[in-house]
C-alpha atoms as a PDB file:
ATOM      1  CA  UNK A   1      94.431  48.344 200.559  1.00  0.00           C
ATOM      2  CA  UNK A   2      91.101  49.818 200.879  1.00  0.00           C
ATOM      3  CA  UNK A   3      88.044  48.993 199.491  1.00  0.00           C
ATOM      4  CA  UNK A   4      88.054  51.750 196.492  1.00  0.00           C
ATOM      5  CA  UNK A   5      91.474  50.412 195.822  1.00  0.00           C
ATOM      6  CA  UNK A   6      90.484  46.887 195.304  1.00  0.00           C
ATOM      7  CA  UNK A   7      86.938  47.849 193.343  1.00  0.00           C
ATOM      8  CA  UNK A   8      89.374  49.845 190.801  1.00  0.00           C
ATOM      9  CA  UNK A   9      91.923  47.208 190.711  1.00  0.00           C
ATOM     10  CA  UNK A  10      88.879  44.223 190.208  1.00  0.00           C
ATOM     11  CA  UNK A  11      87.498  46.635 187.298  1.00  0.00           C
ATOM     12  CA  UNK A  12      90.575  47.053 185.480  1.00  0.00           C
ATOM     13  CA  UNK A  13      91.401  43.393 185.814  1.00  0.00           C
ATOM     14  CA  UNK A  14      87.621  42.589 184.665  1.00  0.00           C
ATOM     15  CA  UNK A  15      87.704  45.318 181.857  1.00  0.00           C
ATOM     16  CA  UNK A  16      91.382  43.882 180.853  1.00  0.00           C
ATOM     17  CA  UNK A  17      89.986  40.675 180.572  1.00  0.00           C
ATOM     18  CA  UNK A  18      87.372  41.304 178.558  1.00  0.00           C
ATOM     19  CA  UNK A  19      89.362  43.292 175.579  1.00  0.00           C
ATOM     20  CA  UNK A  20      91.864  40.493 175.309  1.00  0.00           C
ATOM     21  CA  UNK A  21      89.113  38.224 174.608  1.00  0.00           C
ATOM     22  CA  UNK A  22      87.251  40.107 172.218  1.00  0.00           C
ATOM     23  CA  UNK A  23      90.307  41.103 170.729  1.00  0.00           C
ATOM     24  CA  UNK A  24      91.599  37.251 170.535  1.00  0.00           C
ATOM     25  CA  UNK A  25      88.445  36.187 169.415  1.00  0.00           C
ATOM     26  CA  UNK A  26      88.191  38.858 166.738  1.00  0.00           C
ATOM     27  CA  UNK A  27      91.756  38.386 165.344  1.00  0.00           C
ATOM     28  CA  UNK A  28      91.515  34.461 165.113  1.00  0.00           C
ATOM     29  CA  UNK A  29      88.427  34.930 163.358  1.00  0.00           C
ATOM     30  CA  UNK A  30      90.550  36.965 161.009  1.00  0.00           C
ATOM     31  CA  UNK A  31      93.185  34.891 160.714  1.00  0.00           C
ATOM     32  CA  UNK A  32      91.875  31.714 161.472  1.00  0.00           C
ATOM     33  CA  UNK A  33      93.875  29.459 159.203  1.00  0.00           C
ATOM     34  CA  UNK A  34      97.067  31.266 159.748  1.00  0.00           C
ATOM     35  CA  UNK A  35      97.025  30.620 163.659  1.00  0.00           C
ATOM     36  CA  UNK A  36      96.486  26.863 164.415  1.00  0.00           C
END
């Protein structure tokens, strides 16, 4: 694996990452009472 490779792969995971929590944090703030 080269370098680009694993800067693209460590992005995506990073970027990933990030969106499920916002998007967690978001919906549970939503819905907090319905998800306990």
């Amino acid at each position: 694996m080269t370098t680009n490779q694993m800067i693209v792969v460590f992005i995506v995971l990073v970027v990933a990452a990030a969106f499920l929590f916002l998007w967690r944090r978001r919906d549970t703030g939503h819905t907090s009472d319905d998800h306990s």
